[in-house]
N, C-alpha and C. Protein backbone atom coordinates (compact mmCIF):
# COMPACT_ATOMS: atom_id res chain seq x y z
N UNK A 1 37.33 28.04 55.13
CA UNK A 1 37.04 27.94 56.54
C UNK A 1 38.30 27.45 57.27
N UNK A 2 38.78 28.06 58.36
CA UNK A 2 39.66 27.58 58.79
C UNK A 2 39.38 26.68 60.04
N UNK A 3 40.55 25.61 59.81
CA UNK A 3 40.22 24.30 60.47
C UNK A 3 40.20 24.33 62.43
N UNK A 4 39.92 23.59 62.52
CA UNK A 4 39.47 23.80 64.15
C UNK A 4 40.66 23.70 64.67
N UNK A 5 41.64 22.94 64.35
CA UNK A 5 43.08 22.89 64.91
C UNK A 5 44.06 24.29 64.93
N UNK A 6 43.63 24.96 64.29
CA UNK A 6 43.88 26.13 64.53
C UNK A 6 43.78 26.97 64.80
N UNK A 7 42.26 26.82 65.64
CA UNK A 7 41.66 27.92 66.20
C UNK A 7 42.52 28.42 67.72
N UNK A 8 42.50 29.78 67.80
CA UNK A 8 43.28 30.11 69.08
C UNK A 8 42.39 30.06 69.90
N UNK A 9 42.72 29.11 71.10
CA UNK A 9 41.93 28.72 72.26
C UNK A 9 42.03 30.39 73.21
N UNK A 10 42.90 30.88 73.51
CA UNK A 10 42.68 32.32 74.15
C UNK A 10 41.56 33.19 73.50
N UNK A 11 40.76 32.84 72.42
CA UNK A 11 39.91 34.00 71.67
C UNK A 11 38.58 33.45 72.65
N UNK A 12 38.10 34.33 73.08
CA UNK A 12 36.89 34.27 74.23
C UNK A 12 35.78 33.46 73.54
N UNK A 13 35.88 33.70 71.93
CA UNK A 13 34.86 33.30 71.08
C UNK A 13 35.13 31.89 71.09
N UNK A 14 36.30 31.18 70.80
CA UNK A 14 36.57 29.85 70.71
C UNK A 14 36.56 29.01 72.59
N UNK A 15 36.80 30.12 73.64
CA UNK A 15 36.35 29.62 74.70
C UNK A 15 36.39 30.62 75.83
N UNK A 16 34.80 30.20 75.80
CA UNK A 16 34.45 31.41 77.01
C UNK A 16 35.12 31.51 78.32
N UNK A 17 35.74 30.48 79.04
CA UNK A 17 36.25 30.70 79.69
C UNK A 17 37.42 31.95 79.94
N UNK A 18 37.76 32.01 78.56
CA UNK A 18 38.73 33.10 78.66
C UNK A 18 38.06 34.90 78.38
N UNK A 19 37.19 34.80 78.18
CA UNK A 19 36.14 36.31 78.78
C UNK A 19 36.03 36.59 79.46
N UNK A 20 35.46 37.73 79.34
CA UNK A 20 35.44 38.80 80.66
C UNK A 20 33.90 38.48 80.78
N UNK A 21 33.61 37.51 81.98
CA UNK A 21 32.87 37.75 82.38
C UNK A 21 31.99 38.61 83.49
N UNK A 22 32.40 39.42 83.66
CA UNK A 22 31.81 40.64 84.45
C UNK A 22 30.54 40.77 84.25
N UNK A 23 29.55 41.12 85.23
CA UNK A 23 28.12 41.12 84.80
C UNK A 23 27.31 39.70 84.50
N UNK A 24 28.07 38.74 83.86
CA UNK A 24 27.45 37.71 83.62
C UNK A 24 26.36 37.23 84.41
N UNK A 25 25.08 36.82 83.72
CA UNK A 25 24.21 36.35 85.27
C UNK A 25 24.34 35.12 85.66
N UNK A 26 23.51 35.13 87.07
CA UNK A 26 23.76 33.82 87.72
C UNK A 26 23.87 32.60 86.77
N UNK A 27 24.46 31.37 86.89
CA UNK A 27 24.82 30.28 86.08
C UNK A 27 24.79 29.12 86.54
N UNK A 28 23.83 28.31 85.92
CA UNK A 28 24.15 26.71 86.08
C UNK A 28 24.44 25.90 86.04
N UNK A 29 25.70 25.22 85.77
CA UNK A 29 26.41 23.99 84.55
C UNK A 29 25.63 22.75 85.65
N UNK A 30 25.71 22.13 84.17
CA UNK A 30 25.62 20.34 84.48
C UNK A 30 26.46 19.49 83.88
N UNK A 31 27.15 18.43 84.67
CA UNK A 31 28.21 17.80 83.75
C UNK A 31 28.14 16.32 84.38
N UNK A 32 29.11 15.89 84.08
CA UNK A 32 28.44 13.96 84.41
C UNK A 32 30.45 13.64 84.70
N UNK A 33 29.90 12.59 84.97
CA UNK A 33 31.49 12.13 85.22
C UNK A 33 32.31 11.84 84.10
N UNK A 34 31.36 11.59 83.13
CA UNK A 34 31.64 10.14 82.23
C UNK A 34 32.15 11.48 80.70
N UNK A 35 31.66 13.31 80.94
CA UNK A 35 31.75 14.01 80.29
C UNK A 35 32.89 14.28 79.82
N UNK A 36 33.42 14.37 78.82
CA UNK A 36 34.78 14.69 78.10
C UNK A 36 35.17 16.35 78.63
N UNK A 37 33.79 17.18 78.75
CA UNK A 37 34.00 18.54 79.30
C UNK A 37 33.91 18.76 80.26
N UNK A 38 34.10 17.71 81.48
CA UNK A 38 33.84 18.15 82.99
C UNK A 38 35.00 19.35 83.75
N UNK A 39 36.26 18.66 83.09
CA UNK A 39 37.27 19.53 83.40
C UNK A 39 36.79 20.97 83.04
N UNK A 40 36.73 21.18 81.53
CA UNK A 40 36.27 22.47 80.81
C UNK A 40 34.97 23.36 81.83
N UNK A 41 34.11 22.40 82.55
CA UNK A 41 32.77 22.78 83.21
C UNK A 41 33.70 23.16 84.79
N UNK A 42 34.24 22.73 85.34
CA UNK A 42 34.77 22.77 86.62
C UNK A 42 35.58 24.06 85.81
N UNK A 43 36.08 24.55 85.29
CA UNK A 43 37.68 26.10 84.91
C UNK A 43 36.59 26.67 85.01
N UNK A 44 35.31 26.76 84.22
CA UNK A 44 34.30 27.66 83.90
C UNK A 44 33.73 27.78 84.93
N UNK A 45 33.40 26.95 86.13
CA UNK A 45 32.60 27.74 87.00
C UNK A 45 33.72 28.39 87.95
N UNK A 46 35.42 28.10 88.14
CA UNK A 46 35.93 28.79 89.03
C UNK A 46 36.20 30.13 87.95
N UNK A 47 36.00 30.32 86.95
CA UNK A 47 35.82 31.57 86.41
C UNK A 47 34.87 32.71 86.18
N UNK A 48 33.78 31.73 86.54
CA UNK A 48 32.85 32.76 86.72
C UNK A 48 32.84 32.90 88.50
N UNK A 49 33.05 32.27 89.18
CA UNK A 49 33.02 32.66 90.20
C UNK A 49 34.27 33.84 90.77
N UNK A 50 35.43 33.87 90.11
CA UNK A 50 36.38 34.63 90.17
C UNK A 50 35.63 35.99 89.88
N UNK A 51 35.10 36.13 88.76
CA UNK A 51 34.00 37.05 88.49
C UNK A 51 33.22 37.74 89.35
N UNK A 52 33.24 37.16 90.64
CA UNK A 52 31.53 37.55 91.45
C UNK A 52 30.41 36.96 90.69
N UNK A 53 30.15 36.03 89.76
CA UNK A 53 29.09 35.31 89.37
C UNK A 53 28.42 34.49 90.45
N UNK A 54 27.17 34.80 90.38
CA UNK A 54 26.99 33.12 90.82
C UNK A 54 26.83 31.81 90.25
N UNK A 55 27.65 30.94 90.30
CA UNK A 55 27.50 30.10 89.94
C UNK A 55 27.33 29.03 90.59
N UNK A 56 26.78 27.71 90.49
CA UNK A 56 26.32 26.36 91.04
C UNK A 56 26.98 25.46 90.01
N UNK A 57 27.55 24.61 90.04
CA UNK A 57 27.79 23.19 89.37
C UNK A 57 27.14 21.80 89.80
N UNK A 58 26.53 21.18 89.25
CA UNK A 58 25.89 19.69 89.38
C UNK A 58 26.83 18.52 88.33
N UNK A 59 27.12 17.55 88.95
CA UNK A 59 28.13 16.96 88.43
C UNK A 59 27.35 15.49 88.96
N UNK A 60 26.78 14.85 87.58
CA UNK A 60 25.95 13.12 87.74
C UNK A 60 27.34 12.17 87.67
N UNK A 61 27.32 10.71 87.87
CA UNK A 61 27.95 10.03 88.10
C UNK A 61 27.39 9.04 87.07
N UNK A 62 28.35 8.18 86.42
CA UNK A 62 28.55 7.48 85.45
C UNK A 62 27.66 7.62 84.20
N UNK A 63 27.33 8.99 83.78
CA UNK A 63 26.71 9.32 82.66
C UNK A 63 27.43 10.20 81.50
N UNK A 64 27.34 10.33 81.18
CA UNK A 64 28.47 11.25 79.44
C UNK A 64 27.93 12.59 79.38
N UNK A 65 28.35 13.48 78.01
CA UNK A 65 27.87 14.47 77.80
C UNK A 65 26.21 14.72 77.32
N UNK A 66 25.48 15.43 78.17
CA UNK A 66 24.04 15.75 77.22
C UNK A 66 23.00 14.18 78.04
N UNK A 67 23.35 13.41 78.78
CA UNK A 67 22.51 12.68 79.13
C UNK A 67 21.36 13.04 80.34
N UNK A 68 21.78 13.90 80.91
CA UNK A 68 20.87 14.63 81.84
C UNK A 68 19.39 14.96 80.76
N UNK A 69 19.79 15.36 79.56
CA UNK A 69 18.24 15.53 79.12
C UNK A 69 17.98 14.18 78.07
N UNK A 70 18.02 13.11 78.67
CA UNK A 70 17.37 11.90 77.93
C UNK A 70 16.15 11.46 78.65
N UNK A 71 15.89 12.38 79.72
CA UNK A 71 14.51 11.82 80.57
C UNK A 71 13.58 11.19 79.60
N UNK A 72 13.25 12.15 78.58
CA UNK A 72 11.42 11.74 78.01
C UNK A 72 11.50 10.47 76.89
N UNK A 73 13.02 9.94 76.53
CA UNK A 73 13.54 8.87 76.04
C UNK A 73 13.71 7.84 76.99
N UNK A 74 14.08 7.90 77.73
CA UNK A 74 14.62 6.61 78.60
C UNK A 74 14.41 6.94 80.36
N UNK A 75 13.84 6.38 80.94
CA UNK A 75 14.08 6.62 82.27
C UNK A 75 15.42 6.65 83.27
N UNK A 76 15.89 7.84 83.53
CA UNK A 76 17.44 7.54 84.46
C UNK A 76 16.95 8.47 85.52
N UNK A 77 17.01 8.34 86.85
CA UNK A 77 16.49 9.13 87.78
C UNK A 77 17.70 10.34 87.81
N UNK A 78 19.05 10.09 87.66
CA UNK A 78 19.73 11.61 87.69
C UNK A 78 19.25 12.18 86.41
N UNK A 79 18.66 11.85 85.84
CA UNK A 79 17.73 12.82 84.23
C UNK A 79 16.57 13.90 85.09
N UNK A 80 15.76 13.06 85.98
CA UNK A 80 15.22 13.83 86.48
C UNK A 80 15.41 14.94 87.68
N UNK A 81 16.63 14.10 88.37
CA UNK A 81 16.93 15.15 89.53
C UNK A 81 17.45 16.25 88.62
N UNK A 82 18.35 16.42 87.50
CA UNK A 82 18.88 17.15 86.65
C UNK A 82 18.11 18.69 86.44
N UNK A 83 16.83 17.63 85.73
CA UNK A 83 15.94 18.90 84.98
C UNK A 83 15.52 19.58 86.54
N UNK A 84 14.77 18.79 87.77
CA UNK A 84 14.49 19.63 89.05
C UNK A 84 15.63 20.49 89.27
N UNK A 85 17.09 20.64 89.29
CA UNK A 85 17.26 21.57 89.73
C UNK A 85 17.58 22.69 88.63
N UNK A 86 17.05 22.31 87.37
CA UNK A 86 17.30 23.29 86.43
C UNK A 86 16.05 24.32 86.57
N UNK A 87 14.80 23.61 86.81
CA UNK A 87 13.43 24.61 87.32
C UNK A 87 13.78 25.01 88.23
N UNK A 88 14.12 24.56 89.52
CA UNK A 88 14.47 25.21 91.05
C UNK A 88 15.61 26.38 90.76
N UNK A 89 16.65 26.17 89.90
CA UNK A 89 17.56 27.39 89.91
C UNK A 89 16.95 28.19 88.89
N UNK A 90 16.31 28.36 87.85
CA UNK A 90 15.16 29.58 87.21
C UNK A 90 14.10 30.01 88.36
N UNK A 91 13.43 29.14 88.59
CA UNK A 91 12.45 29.74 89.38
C UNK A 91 12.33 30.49 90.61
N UNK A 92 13.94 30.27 91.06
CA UNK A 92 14.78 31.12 91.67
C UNK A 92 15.32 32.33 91.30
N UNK A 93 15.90 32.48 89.94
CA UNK A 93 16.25 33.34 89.08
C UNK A 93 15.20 34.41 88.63
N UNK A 94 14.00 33.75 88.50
CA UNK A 94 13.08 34.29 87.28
C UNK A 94 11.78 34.51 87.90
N UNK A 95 11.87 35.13 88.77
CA UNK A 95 10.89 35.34 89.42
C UNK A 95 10.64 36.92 88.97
């Protein structure tokens, strides 16, 4: 297996950002301040938007990666505003 340090970051597979996203459908990121990938989440949505995507970004304040879904563990009210606009942008979508 070859090691992660050597993976070529230009291969779309090792990061999507660098795909052709054409067609891609509408898109939602969520990222927190406190996220190691916010930068990575901010390239990705001006890339899909370069695209003609639509995209939306939500960006919480003093929380890390993946804490938006700790609602049914711990009470944090940006957990819940989180998941609302994850139903509001499907149910928008997915109609």
């Amino acid at each position: 297996m070859r090691a992660l340090c050597d993976a070529d970051p230009s291969n779309p597979l090792q990061s999507p950002v660098n795909g052709d996203l054409d067609g891609f459908p509408p898109t939602i990121l969520i990222s927190c301040t406190r996220d190691l990938l916010l930068s990575d989440t901010v390239r990705m949505l001006r890339a899909l938007r370069a695209a003609g995507v639509e995209a939306v970004l939500h960006v919480y304040d003093g929380q890390a990666h993946g804490d938006y879904s700790q609602n049914p563990i711990r009470y944090v009210a940006e957990c819940e505003d989180a998941q609302c606009e994850l139903f509001e942008f499907f149910d928008g979508h997915l109609k």
